[in-house]
Protein backbone atom coordinates (compact mmCIF):
# COMPACT_ATOMS: atom_id res chain seq x y z
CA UNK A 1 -2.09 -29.22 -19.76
CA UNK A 2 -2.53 -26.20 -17.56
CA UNK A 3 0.70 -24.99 -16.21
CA UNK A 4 -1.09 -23.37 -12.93
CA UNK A 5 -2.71 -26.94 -12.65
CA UNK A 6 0.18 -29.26 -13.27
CA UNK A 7 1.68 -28.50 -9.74
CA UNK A 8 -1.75 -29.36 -7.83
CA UNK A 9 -2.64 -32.19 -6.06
CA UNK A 10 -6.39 -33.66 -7.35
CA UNK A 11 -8.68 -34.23 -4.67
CA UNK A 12 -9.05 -37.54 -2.91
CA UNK A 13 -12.40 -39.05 -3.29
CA UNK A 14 -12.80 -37.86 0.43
CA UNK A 15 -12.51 -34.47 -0.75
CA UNK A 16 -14.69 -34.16 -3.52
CA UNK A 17 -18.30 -32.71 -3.99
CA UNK A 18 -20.79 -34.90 -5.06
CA UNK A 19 -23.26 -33.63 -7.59
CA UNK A 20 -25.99 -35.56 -5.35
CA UNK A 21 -23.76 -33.16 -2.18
CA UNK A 22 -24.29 -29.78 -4.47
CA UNK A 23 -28.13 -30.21 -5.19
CA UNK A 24 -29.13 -30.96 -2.11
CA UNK A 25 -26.70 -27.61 -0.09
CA UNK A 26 -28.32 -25.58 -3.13
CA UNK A 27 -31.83 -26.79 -2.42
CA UNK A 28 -31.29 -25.77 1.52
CA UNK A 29 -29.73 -22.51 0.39
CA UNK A 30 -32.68 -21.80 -2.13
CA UNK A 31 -35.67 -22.82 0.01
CA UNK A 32 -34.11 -21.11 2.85
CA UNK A 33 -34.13 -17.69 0.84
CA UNK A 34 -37.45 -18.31 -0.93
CA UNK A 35 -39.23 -19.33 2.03
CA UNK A 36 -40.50 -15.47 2.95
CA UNK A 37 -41.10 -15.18 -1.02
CA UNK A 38 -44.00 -15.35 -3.30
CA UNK A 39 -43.08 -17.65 -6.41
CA UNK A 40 -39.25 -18.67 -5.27
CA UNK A 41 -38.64 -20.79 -8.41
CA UNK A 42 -40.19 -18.13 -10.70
CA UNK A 43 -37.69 -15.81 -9.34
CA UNK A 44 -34.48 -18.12 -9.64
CA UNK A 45 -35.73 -18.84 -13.23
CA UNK A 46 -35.68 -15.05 -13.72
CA UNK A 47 -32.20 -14.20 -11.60
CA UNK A 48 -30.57 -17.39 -13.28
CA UNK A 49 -32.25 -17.00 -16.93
CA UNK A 50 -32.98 -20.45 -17.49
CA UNK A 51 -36.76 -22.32 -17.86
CA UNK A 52 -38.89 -22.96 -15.05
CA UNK A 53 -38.40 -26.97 -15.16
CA UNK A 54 -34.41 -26.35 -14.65
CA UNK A 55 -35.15 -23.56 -11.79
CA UNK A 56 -37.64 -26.46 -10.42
CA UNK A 57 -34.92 -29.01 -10.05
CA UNK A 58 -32.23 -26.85 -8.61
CA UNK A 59 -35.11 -25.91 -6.12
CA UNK A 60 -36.19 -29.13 -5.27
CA UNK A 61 -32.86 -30.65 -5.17
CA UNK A 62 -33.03 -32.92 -8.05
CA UNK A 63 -30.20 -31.42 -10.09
CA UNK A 64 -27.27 -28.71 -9.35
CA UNK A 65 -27.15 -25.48 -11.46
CA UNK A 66 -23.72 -25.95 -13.78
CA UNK A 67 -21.05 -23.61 -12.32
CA UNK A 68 -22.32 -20.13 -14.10
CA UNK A 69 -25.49 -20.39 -13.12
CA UNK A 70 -24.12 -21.61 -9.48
CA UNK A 71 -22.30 -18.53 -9.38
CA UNK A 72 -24.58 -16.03 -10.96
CA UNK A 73 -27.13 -17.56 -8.19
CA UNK A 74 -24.87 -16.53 -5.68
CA UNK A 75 -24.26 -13.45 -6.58
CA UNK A 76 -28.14 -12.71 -5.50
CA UNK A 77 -28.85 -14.71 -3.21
CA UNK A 78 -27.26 -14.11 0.82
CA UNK A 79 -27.82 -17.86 1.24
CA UNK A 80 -26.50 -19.77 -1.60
CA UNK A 81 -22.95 -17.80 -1.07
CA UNK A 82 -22.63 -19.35 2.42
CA UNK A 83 -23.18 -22.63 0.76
CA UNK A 84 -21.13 -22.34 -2.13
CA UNK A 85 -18.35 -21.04 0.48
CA UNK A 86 -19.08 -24.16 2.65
CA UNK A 87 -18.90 -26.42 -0.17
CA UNK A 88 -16.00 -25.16 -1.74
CA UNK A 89 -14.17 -25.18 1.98
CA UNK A 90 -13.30 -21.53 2.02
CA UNK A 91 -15.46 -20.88 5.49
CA UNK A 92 -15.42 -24.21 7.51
CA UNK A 93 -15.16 -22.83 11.14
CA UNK A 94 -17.73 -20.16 10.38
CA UNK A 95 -21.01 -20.17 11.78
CA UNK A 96 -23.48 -20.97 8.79
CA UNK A 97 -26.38 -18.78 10.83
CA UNK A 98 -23.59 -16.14 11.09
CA UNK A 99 -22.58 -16.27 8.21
CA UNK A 100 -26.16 -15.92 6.68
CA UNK A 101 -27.40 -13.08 8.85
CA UNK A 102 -23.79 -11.67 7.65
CA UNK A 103 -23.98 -11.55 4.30
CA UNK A 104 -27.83 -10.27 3.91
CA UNK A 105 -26.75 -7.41 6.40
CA UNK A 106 -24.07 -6.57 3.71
CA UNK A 107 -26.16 -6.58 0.75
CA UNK A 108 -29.01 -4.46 2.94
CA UNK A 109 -25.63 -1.90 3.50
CA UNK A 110 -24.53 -2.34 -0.12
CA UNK A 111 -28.56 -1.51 -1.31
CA UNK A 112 -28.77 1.26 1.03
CA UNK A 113 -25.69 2.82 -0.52
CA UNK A 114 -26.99 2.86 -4.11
C-alpha cells in the first residue's frame, strides 16, 4: 500500500466523480472551445493523439478521456482546465465565466511572450 495514501480518507459516494459526471463537464468544456473552430474533434484527435472515433466520444460526451489524455487536453485547452479544476474541487467559489476568460487571457500573455 501507498504510505502517502494510507493516512487518507476515500471519498464518500457523495464525493466522487462519476464517469457519466466527467464526460459530460468534458463535452461542455470541449464544445465550448471548439465552437469558434473549424473541425473541433479533428483537432482534439490531433492535440490528444488518439483516433477520431475516441476524440468523437469525448466530444460528444459519450466517454471521458483516461486521466493522460484528460490532462494533456487541458494543458491546451483554456476551457477544459476550468473543468478539470471544478471537477477535481480545487476552484469551487470561482466564477466558471471568470475563470474561462482568465485562463485564455493567460495563455494569449504566455503566446505573446514566446
Amino acid at each position: 500500500m501507498n504510505t502517502a495514501l494510507a493516512g487518507r480518507k476515500p471519498l464518500r459516494p457523495a464525493d466522487r466523480v462519476s464517469k457519466e459526471q466527467t464526460a459530460e463537464r468534458v463535452a461542455f468544456a470541449l464544445q465550448a472551445w471548439g465552437r469558434d473552430k473549424s473541425a473541433p474533434i479533428s483537432r482534439v484527435q490531433q492535440i490528444a493523439g488518439v483516433d477520431r472515433k475516441t476524440a468523437a466520444a469525448w466530444y460528444n460526451g459519450k466517454s471521458p478521456p483516461q486521466s493522460e489524455h484528460l490532462f494533456t487536453l487541458a494543458r491546451k485547452i483554456p476551457e477544459l482546465q476550468g473543468e478539470v479544476r471544478r471537477l477535481s474541487g480545487m476552484d469551487a467559489d470561482l466564477d466558471p465565466d471568470f475563470q474561462r476568460e482568465l485562463s485564455a487571457f493567460v495563455q494569449r500573455i504566455q503566446g505573446m511572450m514566446r
